[in-house]
PDB file of N, CA and C in Angstrom:
ATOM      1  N   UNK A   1      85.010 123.796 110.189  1.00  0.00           N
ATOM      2  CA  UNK A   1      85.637 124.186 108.952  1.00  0.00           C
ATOM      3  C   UNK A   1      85.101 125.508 108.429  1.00  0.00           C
ATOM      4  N   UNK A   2      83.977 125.952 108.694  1.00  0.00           N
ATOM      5  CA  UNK A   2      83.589 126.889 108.371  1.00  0.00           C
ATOM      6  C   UNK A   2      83.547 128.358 108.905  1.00  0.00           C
ATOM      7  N   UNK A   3      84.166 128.261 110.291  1.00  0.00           N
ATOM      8  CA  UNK A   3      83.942 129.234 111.044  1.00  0.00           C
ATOM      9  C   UNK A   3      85.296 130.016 110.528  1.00  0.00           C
ATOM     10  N   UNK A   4      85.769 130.147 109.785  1.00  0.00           N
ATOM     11  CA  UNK A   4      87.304 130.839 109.851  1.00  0.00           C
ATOM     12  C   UNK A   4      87.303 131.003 107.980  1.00  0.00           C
ATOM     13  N   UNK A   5      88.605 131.504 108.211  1.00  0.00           N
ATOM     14  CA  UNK A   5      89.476 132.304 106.418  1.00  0.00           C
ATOM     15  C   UNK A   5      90.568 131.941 106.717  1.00  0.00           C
ATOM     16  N   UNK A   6      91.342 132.184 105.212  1.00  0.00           N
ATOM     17  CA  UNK A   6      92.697 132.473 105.275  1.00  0.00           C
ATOM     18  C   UNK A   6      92.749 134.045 105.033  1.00  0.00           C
ATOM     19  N   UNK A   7      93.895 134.644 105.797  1.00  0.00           N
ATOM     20  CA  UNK A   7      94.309 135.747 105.714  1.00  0.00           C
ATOM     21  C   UNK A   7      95.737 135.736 105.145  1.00  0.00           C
ATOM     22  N   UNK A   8      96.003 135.560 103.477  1.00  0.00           N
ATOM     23  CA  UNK A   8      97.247 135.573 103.071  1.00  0.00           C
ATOM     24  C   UNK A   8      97.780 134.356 103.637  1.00  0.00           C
ATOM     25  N   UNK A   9      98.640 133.996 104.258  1.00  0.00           N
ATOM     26  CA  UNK A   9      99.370 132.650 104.740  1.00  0.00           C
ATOM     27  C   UNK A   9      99.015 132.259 106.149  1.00  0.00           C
ATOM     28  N   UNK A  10      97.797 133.573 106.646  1.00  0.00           N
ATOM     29  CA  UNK A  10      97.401 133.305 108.537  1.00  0.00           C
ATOM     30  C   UNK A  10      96.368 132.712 108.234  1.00  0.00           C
ATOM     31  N   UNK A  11      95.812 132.290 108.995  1.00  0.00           N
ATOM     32  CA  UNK A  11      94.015 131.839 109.227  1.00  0.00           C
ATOM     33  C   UNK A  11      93.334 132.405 110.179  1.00  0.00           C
ATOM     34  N   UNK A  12      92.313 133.211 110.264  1.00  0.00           N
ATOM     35  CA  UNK A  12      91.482 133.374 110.917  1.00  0.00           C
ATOM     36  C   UNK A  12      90.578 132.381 111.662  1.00  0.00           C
ATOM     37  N   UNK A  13      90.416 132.278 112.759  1.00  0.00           N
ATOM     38  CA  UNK A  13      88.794 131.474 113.000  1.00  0.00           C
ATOM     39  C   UNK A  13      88.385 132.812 114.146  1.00  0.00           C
ATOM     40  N   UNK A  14      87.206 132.383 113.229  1.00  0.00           N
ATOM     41  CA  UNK A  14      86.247 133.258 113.730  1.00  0.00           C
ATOM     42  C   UNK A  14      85.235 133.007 114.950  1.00  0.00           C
ATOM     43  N   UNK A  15      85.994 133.676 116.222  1.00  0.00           N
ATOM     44  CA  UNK A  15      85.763 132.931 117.661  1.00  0.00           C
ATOM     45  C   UNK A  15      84.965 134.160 118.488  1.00  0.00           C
ATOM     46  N   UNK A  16      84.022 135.166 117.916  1.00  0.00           N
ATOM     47  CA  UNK A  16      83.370 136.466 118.459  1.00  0.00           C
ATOM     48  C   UNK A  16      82.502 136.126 119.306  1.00  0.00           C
ATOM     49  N   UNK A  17      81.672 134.304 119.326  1.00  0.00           N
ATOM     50  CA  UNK A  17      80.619 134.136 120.221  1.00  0.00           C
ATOM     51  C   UNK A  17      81.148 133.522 121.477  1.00  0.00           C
ATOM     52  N   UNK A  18      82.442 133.220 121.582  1.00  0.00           N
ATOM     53  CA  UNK A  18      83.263 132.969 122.575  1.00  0.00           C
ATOM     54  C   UNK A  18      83.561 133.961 123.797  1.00  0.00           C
ATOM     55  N   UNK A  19      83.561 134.304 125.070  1.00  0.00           N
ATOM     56  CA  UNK A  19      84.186 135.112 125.794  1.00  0.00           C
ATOM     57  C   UNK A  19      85.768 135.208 125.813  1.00  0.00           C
ATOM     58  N   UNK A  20      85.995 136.426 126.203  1.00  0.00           N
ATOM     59  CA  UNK A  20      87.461 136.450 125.929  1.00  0.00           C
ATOM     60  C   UNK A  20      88.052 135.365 126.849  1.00  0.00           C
ATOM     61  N   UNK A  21      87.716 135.119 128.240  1.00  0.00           N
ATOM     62  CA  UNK A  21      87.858 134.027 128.775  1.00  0.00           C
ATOM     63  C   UNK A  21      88.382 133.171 127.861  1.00  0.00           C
ATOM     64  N   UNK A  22      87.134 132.574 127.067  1.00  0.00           N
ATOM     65  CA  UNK A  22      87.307 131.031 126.242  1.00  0.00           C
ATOM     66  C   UNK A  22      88.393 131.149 125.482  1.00  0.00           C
ATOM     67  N   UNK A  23      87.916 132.289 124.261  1.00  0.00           N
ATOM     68  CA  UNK A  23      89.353 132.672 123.806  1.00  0.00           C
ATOM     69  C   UNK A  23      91.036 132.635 123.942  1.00  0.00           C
ATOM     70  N   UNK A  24      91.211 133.502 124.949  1.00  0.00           N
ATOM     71  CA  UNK A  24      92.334 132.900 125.717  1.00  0.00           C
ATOM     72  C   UNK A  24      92.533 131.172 125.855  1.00  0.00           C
ATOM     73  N   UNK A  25      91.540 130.892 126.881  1.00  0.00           N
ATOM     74  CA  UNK A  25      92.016 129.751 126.560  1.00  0.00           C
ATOM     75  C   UNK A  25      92.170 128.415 125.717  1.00  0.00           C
ATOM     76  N   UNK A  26      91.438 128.897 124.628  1.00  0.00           N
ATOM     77  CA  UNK A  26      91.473 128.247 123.508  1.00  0.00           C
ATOM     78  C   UNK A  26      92.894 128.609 123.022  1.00  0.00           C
ATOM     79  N   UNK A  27      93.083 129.902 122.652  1.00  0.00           N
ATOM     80  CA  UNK A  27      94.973 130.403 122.256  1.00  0.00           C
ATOM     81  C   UNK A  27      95.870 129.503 123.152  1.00  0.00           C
ATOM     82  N   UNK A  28      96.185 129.330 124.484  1.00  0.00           N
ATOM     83  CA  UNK A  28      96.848 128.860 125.324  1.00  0.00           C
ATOM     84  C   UNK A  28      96.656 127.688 124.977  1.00  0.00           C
ATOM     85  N   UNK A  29      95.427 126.789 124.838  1.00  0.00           N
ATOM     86  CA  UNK A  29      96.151 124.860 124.628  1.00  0.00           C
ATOM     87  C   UNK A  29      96.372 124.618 122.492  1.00  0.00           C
ATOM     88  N   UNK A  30      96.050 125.825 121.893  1.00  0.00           N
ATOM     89  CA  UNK A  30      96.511 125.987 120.645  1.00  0.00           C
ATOM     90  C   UNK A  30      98.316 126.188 120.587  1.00  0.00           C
ATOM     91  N   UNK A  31      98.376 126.765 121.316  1.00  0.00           N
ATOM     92  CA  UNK A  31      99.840 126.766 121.665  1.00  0.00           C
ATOM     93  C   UNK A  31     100.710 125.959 122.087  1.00  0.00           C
ATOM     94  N   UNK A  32     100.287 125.674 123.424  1.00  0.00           N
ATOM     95  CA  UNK A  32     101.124 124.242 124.043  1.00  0.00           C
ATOM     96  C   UNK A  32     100.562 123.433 123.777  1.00  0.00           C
ATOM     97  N   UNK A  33      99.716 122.732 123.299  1.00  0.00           N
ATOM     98  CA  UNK A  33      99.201 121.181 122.667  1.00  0.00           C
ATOM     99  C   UNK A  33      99.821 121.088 121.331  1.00  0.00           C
ATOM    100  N   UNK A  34      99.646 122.161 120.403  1.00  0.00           N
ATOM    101  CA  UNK A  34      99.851 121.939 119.102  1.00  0.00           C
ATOM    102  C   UNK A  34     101.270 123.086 118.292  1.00  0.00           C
ATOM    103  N   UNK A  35     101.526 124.090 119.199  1.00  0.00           N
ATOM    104  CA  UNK A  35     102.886 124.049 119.078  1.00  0.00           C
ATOM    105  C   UNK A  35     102.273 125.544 118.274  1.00  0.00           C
ATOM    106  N   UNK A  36     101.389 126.162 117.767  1.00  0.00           N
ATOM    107  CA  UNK A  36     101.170 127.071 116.817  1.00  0.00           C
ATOM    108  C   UNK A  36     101.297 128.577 117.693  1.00  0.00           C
ATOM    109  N   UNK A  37     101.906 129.450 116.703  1.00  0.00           N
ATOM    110  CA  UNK A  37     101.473 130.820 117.221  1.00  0.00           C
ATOM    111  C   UNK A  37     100.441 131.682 116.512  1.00  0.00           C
ATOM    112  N   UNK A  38      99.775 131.875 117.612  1.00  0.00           N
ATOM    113  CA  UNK A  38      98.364 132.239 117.817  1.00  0.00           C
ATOM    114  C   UNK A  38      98.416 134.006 118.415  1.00  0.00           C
ATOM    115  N   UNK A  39      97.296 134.432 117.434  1.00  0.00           N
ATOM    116  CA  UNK A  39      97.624 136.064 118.501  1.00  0.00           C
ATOM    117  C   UNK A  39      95.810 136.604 118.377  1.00  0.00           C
ATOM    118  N   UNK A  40      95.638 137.161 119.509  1.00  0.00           N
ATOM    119  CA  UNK A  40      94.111 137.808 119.535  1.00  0.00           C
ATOM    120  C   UNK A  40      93.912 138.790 119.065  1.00  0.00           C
ATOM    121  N   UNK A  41      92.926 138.892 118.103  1.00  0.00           N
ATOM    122  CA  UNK A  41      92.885 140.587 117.597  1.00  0.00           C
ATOM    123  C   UNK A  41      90.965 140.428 118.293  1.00  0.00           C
ATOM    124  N   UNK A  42      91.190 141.952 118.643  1.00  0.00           N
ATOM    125  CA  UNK A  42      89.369 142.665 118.967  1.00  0.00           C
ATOM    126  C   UNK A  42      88.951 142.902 117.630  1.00  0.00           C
ATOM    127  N   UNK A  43      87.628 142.564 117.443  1.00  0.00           N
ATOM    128  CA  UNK A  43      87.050 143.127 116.106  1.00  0.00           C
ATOM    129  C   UNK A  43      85.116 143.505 116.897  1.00  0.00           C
ATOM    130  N   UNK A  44      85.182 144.962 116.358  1.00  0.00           N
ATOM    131  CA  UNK A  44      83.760 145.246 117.035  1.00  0.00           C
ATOM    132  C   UNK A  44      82.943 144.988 115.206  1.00  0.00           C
ATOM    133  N   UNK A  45      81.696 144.330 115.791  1.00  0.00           N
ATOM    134  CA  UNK A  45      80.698 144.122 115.014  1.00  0.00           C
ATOM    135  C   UNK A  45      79.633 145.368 114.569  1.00  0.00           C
ATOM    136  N   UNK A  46      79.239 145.164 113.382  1.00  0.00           N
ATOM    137  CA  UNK A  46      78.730 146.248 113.085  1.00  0.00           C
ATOM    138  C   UNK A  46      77.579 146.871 114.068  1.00  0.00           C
ATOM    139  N   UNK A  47      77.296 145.811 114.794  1.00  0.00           N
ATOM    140  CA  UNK A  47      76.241 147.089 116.163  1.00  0.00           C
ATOM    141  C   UNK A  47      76.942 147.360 117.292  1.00  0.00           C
ATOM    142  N   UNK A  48      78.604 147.257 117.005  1.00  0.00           N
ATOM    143  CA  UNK A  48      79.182 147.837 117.847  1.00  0.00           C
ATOM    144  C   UNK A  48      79.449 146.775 119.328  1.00  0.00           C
ATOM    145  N   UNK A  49      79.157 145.529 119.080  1.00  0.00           N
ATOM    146  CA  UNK A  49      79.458 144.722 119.449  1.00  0.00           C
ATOM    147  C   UNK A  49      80.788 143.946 120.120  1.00  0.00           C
ATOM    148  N   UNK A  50      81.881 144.418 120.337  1.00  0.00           N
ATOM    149  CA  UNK A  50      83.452 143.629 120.449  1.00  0.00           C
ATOM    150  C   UNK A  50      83.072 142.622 120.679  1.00  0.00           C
ATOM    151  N   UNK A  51      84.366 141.552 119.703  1.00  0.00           N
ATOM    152  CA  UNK A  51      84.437 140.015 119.781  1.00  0.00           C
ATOM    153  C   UNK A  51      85.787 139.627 119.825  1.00  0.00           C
ATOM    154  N   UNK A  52      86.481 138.755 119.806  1.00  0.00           N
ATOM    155  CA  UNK A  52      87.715 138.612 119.692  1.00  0.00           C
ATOM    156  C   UNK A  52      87.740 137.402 118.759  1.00  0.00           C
ATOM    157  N   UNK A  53      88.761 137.451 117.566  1.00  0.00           N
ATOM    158  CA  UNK A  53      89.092 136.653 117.158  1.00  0.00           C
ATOM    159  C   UNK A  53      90.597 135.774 117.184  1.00  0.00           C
ATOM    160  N   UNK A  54      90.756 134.551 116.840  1.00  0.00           N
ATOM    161  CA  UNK A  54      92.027 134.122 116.890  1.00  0.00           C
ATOM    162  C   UNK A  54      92.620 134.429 115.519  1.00  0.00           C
ATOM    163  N   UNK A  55      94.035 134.578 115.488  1.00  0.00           N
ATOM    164  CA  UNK A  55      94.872 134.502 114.030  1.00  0.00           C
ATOM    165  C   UNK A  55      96.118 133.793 114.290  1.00  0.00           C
ATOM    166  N   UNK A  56      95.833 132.307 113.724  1.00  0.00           N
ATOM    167  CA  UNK A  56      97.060 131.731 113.791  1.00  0.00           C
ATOM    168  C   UNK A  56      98.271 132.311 112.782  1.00  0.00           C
ATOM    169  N   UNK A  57      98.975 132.423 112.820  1.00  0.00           N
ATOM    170  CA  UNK A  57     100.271 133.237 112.202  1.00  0.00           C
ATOM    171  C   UNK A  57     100.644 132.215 111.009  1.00  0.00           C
ATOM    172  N   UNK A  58     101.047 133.004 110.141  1.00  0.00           N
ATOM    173  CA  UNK A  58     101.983 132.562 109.131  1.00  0.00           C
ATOM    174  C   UNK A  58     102.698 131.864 108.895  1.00  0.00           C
ATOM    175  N   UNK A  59     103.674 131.699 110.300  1.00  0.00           N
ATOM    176  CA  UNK A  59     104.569 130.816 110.604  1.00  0.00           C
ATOM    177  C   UNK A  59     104.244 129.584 111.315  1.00  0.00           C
ATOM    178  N   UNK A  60     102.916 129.667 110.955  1.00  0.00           N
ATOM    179  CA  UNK A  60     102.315 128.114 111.848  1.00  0.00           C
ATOM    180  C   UNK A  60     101.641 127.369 110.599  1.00  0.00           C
ATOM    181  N   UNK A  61     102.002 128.412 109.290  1.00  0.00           N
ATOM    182  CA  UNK A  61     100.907 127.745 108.188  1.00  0.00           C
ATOM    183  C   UNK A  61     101.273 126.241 107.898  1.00  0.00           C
ATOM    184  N   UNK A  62     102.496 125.891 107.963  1.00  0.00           N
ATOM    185  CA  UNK A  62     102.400 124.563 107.193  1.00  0.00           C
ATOM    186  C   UNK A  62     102.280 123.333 108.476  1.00  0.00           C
ATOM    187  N   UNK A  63     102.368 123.282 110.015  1.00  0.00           N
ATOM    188  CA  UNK A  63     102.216 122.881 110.902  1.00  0.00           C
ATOM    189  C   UNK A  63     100.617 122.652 111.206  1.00  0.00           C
ATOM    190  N   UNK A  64     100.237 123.609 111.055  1.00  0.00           N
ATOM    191  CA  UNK A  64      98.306 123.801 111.084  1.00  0.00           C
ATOM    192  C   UNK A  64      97.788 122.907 109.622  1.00  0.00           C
ATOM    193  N   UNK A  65      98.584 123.185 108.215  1.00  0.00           N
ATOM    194  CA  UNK A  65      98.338 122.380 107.265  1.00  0.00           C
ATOM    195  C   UNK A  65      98.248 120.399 107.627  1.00  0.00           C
ATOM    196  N   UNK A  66      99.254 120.448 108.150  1.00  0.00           N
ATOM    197  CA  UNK A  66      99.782 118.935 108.268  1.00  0.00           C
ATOM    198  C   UNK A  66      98.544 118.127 109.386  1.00  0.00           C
ATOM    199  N   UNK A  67      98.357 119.163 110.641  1.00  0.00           N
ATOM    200  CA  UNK A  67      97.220 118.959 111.483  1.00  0.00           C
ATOM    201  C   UNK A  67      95.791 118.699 110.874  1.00  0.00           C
ATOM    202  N   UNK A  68      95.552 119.356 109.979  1.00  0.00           N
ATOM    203  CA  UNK A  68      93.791 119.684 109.688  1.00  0.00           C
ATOM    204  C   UNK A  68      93.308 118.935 108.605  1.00  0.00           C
ATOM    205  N   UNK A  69      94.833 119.205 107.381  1.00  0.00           N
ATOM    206  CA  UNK A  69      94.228 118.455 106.268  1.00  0.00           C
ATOM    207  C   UNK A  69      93.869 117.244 105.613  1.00  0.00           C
ATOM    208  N   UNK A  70      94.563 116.417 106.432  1.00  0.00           N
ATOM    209  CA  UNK A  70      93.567 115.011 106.851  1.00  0.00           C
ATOM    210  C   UNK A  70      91.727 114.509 107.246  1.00  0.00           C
ATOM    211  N   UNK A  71      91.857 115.980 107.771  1.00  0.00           N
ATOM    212  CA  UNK A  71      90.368 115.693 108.237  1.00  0.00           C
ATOM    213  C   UNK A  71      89.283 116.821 107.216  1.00  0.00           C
ATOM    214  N   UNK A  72      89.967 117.640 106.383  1.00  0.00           N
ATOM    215  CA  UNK A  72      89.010 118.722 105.782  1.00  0.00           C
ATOM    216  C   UNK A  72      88.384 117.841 104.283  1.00  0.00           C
ATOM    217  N   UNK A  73      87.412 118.604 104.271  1.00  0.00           N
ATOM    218  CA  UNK A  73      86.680 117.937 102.877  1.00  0.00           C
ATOM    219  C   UNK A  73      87.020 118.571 101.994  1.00  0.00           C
ATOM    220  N   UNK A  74      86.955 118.386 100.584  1.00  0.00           N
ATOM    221  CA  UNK A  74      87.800 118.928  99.532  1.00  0.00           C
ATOM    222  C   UNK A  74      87.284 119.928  99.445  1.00  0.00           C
ATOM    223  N   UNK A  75      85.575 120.580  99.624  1.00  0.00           N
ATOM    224  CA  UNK A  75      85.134 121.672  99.350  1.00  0.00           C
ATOM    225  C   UNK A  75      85.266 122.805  99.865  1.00  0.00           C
ATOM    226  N   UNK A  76      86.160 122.355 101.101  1.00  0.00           N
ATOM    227  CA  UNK A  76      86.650 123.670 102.338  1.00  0.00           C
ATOM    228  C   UNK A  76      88.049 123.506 101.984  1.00  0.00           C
ATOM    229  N   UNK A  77      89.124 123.253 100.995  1.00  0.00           N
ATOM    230  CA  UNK A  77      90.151 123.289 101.133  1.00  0.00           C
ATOM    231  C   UNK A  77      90.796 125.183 100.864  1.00  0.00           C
ATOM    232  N   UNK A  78      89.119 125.602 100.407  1.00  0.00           N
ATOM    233  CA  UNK A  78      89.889 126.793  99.871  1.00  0.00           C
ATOM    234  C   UNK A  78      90.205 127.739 101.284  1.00  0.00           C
ATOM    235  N   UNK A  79      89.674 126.981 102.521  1.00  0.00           N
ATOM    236  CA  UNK A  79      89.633 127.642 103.739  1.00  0.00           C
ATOM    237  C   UNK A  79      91.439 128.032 104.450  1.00  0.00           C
ATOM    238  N   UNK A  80      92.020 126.884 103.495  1.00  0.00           N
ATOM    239  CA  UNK A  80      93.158 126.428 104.130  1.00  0.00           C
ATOM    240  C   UNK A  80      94.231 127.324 102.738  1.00  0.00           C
ATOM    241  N   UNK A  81      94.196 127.785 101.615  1.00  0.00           N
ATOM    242  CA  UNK A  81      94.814 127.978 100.972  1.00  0.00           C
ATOM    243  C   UNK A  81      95.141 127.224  99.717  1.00  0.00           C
ATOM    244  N   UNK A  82      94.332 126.263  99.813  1.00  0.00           N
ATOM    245  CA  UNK A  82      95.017 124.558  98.919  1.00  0.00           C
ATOM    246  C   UNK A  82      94.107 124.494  97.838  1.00  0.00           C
TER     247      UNK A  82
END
């Protein structure tokens, strides 16, 4: 619950200690398991570091809602927008 934001109606999780490897395939069964669109952005860290993060899209907000918010605690709801 903690590793991620909302970005306006997207969500971030914040996946930089991951290889792009994992990444990917974390996007790929985010996709076909759970139906969401998912897109990779590079973000270099301030020592210049590249990481990749996931951004589930906008159009996955209320699908990702219906998935998660069963299981989130009320104090992370602000993670989700709610």
């Amino acid at each position: 619950m903690d590793d991620g934001y909302n970005n306006g109606k997207a969500v971030v999780l914040c996946t930089e200690s991951f290889t792009l490897d994992e990444v990917i395939l974390l996007k790929k069964v985010l996709e076909s398991k759970l139906e969401l669109i998912v897109k990779i952005h590079n973000r270099k860290s301030s020592t210049g570091k590249l990481g990749y993060r996931l951004y589930i899209s906008s159009q996955s907000h209320e699908k990702l809602l219906s998935l998660v918010k069963p299981h989130f605690i009320p104090s992370m709801n602000y993670k989700l927008s709610l």
